[in-house]
PDB file of N, CA and C in Angstrom:
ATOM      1  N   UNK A   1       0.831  -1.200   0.000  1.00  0.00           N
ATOM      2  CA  UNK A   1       0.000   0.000   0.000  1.00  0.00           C
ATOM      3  C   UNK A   1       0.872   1.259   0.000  1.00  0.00           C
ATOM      4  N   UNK A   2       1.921   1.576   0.755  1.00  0.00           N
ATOM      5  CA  UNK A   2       2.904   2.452   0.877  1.00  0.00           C
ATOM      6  C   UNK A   2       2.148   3.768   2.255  1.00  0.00           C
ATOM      7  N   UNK A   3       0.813   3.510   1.907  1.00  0.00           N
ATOM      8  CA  UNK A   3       0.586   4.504   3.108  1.00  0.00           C
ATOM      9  C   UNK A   3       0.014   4.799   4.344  1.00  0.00           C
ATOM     10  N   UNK A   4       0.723   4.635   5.110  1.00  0.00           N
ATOM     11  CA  UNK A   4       0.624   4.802   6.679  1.00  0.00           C
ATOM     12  C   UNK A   4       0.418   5.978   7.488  1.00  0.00           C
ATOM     13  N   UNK A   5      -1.029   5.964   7.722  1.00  0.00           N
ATOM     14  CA  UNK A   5      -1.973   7.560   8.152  1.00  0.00           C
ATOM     15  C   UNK A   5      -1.121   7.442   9.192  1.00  0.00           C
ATOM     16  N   UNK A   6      -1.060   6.413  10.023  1.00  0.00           N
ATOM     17  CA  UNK A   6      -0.971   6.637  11.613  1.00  0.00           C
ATOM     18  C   UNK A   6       0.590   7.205  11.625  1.00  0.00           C
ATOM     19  N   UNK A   7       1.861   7.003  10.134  1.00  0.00           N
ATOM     20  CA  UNK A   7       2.825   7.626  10.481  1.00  0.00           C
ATOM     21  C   UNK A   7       2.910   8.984   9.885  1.00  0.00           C
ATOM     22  N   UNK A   8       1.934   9.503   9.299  1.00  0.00           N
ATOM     23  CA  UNK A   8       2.332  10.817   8.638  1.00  0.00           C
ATOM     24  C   UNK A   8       2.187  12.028   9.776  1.00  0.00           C
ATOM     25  N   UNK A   9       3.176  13.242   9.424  1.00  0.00           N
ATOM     26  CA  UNK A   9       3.640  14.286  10.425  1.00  0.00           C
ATOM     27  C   UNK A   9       2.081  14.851  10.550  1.00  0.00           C
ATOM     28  N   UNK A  10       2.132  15.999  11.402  1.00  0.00           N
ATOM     29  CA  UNK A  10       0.960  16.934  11.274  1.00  0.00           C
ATOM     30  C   UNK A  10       1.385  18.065  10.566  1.00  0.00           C
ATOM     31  N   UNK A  11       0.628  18.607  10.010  1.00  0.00           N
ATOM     32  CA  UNK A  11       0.940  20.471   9.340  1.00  0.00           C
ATOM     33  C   UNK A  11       2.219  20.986  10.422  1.00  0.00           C
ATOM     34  N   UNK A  12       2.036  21.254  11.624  1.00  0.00           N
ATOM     35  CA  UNK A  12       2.682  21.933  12.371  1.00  0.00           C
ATOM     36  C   UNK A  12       4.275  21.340  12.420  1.00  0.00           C
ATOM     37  N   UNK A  13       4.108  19.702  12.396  1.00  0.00           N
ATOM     38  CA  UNK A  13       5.904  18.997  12.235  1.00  0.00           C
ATOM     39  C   UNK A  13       6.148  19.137  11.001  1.00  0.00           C
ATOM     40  N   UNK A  14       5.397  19.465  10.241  1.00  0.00           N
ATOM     41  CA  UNK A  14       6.300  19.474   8.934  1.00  0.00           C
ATOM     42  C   UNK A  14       7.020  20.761   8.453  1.00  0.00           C
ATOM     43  N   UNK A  15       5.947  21.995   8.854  1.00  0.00           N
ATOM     44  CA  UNK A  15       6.906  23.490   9.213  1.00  0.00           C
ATOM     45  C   UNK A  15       8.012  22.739   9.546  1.00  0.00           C
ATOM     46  N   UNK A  16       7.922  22.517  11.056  1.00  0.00           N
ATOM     47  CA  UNK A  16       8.762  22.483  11.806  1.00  0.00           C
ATOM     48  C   UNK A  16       9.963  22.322  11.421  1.00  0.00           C
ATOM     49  N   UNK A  17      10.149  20.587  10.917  1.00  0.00           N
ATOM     50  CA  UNK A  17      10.957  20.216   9.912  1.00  0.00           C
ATOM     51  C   UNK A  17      11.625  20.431   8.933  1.00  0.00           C
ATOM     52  N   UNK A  18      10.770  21.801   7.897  1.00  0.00           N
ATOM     53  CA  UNK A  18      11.174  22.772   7.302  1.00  0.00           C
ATOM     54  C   UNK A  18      12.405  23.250   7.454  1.00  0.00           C
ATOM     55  N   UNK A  19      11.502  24.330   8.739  1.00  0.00           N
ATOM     56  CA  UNK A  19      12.245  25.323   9.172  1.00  0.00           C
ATOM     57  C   UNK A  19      13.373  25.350  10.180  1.00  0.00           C
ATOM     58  N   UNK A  20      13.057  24.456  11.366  1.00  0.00           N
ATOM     59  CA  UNK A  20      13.910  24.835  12.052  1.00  0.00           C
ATOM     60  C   UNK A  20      14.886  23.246  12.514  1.00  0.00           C
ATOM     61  N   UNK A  21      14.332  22.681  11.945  1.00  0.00           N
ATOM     62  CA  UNK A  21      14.992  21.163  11.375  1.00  0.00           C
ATOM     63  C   UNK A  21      15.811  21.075  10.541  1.00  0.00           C
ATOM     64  N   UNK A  22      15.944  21.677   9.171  1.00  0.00           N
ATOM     65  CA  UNK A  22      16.912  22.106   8.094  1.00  0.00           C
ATOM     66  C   UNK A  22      17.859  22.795   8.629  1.00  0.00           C
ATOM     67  N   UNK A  23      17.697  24.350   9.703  1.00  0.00           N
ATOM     68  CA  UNK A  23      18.459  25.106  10.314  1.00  0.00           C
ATOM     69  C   UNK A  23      19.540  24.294  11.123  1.00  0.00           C
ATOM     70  N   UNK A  24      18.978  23.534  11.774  1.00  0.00           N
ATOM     71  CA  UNK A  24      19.319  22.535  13.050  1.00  0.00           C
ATOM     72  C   UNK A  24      20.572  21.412  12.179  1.00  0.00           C
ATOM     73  N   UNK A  25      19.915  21.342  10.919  1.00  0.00           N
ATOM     74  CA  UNK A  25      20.844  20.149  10.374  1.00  0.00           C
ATOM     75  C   UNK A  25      22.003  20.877   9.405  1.00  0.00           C
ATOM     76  N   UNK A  26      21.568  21.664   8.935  1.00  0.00           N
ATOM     77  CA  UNK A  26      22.691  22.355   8.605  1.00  0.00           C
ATOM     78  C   UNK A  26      23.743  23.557   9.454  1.00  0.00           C
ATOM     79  N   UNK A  27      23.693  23.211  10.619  1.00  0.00           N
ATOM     80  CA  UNK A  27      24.910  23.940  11.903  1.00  0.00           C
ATOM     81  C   UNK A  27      23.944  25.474  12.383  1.00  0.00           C
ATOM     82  N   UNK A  28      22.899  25.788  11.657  1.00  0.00           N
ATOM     83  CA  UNK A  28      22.741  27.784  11.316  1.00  0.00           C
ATOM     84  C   UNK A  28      21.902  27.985  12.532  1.00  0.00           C
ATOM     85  N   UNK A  29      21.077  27.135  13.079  1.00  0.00           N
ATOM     86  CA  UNK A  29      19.906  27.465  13.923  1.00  0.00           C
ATOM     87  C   UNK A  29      19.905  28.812  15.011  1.00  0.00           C
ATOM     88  N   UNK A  30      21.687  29.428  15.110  1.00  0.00           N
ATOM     89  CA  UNK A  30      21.460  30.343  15.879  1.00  0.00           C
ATOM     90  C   UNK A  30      21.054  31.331  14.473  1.00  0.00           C
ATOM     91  N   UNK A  31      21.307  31.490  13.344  1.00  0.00           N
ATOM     92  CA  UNK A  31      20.460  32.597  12.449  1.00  0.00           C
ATOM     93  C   UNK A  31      19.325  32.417  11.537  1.00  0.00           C
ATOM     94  N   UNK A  32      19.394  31.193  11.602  1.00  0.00           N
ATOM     95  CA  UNK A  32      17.932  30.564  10.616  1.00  0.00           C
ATOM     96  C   UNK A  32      16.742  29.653  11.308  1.00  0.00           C
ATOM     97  N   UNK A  33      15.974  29.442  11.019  1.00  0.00           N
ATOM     98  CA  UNK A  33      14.659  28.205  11.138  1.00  0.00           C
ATOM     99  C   UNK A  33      13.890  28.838  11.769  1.00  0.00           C
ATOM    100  N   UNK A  34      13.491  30.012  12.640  1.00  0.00           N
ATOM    101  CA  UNK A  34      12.618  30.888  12.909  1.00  0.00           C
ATOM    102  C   UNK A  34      12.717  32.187  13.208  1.00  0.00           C
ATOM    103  N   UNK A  35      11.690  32.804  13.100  1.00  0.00           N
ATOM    104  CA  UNK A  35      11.515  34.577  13.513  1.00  0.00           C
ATOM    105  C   UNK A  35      12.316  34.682  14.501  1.00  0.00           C
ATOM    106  N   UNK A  36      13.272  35.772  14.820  1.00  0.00           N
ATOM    107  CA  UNK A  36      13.506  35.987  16.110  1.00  0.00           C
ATOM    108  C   UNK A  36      14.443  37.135  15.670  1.00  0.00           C
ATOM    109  N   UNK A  37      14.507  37.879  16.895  1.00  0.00           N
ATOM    110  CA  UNK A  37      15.454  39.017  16.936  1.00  0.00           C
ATOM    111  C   UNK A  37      16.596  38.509  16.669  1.00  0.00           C
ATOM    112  N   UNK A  38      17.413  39.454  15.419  1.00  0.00           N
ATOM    113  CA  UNK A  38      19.144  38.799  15.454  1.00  0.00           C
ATOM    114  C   UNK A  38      19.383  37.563  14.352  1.00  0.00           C
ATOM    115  N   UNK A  39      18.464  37.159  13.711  1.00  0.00           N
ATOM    116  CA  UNK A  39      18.251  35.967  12.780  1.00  0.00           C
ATOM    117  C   UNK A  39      18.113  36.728  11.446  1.00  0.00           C
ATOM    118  N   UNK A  40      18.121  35.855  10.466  1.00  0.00           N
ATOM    119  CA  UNK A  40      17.549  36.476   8.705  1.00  0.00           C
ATOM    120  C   UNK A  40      16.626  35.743   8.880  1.00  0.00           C
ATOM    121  N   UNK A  41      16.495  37.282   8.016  1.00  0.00           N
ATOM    122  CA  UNK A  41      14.158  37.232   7.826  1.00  0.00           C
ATOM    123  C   UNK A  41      14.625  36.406   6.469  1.00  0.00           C
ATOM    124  N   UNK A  42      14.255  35.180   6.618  1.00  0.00           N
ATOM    125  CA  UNK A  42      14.271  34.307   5.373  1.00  0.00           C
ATOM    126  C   UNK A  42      12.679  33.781   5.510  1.00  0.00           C
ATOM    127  N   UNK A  43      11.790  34.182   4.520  1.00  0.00           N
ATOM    128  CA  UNK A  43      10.267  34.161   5.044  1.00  0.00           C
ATOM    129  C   UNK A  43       9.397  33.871   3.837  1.00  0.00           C
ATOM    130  N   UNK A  44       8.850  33.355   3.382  1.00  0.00           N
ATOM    131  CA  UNK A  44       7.484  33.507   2.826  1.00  0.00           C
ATOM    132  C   UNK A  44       6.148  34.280   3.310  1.00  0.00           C
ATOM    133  N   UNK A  45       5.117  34.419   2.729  1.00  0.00           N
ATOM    134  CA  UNK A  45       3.866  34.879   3.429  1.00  0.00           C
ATOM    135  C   UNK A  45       2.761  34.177   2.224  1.00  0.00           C
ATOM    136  N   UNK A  46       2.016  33.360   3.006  1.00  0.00           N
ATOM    137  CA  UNK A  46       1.126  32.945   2.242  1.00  0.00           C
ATOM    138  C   UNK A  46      -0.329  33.350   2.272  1.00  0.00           C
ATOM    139  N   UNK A  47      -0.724  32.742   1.011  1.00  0.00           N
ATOM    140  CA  UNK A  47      -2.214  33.573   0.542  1.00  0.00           C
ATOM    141  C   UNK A  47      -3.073  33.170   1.697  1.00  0.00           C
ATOM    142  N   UNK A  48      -2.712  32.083   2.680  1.00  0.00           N
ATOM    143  CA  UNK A  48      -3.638  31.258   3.798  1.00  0.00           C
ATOM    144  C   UNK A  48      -2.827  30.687   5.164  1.00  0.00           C
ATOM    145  N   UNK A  49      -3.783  30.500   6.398  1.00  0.00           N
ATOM    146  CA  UNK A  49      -2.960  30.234   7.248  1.00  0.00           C
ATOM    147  C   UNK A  49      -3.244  28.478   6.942  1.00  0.00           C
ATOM    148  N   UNK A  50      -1.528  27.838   6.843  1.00  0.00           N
ATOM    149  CA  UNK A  50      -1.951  26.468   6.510  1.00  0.00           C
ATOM    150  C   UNK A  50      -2.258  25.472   7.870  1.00  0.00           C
ATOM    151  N   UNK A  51      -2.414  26.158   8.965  1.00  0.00           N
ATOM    152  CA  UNK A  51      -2.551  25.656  10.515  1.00  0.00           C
ATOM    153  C   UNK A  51      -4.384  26.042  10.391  1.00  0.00           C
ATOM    154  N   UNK A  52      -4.870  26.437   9.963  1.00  0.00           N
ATOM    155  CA  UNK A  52      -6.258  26.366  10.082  1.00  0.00           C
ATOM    156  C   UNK A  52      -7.035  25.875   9.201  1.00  0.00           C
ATOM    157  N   UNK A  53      -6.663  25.492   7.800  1.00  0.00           N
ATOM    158  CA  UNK A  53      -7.186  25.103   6.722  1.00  0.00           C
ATOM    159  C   UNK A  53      -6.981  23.388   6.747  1.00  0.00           C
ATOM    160  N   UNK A  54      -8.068  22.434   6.470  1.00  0.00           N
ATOM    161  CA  UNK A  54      -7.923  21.357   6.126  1.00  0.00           C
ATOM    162  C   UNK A  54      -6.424  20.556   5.691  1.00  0.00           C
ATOM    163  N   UNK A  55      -5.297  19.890   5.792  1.00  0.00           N
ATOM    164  CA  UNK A  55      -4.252  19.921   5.038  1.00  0.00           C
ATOM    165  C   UNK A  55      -4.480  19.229   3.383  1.00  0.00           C
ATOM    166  N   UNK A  56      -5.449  18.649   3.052  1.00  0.00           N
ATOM    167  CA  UNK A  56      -6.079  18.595   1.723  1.00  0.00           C
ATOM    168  C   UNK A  56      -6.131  19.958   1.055  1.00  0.00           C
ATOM    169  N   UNK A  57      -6.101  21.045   1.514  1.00  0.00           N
ATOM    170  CA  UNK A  57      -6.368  22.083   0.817  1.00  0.00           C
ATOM    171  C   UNK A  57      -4.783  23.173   0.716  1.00  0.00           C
ATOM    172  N   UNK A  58      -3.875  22.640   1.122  1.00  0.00           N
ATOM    173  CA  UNK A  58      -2.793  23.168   1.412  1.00  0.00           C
ATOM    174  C   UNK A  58      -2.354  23.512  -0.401  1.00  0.00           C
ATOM    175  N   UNK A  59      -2.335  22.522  -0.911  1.00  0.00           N
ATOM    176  CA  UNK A  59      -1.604  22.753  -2.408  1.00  0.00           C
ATOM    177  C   UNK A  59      -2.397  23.683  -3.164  1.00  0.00           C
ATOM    178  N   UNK A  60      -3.427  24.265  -2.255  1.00  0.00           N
ATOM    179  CA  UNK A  60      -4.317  25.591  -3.248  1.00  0.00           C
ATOM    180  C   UNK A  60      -3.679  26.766  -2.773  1.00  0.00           C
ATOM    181  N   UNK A  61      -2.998  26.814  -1.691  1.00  0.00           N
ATOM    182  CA  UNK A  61      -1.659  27.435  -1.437  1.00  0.00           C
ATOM    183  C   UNK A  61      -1.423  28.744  -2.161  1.00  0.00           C
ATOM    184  N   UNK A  62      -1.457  29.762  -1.830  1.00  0.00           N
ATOM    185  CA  UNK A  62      -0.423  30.361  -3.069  1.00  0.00           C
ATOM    186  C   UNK A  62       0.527  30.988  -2.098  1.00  0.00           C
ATOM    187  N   UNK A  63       2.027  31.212  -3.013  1.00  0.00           N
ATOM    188  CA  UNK A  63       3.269  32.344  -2.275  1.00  0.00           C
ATOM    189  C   UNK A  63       2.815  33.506  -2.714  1.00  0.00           C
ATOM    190  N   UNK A  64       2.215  34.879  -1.319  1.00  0.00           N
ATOM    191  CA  UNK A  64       2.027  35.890  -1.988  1.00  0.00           C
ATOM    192  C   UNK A  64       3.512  37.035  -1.805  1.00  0.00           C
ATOM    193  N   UNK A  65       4.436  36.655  -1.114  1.00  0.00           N
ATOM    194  CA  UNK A  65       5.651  37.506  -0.755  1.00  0.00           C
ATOM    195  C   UNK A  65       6.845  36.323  -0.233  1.00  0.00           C
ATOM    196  N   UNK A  66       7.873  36.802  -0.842  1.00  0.00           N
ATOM    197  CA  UNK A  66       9.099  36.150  -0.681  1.00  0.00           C
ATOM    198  C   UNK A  66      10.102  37.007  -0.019  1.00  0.00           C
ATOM    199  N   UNK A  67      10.143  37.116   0.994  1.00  0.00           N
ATOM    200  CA  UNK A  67      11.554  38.014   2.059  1.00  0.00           C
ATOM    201  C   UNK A  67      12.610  37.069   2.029  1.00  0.00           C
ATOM    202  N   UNK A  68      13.983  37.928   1.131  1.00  0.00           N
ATOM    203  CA  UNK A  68      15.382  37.050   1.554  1.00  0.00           C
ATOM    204  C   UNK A  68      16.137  37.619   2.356  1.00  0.00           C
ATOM    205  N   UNK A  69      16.378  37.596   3.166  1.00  0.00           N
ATOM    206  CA  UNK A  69      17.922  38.754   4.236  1.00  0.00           C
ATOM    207  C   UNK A  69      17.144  39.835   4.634  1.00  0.00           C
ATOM    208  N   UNK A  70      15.661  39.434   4.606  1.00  0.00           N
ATOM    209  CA  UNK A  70      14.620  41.103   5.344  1.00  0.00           C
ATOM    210  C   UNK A  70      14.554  41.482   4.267  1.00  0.00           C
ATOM    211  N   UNK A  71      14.645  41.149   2.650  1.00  0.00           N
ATOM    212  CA  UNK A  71      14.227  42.534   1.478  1.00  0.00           C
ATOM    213  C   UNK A  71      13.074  41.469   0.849  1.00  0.00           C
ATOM    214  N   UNK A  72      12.322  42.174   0.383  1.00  0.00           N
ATOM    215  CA  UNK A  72      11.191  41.411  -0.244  1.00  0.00           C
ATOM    216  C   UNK A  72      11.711  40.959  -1.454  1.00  0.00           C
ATOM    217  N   UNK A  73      11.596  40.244  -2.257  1.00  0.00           N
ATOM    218  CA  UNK A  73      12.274  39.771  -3.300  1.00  0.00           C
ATOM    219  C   UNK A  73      10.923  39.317  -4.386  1.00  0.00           C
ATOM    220  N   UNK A  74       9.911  38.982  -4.051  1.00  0.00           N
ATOM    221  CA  UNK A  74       9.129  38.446  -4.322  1.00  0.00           C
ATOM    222  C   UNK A  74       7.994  39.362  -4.137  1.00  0.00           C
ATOM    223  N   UNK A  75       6.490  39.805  -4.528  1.00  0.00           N
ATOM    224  CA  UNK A  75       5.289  40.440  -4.420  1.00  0.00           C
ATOM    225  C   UNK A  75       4.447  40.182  -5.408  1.00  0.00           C
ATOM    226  N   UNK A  76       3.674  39.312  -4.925  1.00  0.00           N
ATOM    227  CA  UNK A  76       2.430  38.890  -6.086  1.00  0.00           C
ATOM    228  C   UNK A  76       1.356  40.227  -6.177  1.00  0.00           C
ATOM    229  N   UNK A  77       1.789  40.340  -7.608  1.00  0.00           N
ATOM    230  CA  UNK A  77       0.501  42.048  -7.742  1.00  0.00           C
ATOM    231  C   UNK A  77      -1.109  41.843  -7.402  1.00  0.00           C
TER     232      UNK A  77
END
């Protein structure tokens, strides 16, 4: 079958995992994997909060702003 409900993450571990799991695995976590004073604003902003929406509905998703080093880089008109 290949798929196992009872092992898949929740929305919130998979941020997690993202963000401050990638940070963590690549040495950076004191400047990357979350908001915080003293860190890079390395950020997205999405069209939806994906912690309140169904996770079936996540890939309707859109990126409306891309922040690299705190500069917006990205702005959906």
């Amino acid at each position: 079958d290949g798929w196992y409900p009872e092992q898949r993450l929740t929305v919130a571990e998979a941020v997690r995992a993202y963000t401050l799991g990638a940070a963590y695995a690549s040495g950076e976590e004191s400047s990357r994997g979350s908001i915080a004073v003293g860190k890079l604003a390395d950020l997205v902003v999405l069209s939806r909060d994906i912690f309140a929406i169904p996770p079936e509905e996540i890939l309707e998703t859109e990126v409306v702003a891309t922040v690299l080093d705190g500069k917006v880089v990205y702005w959906r008109p």
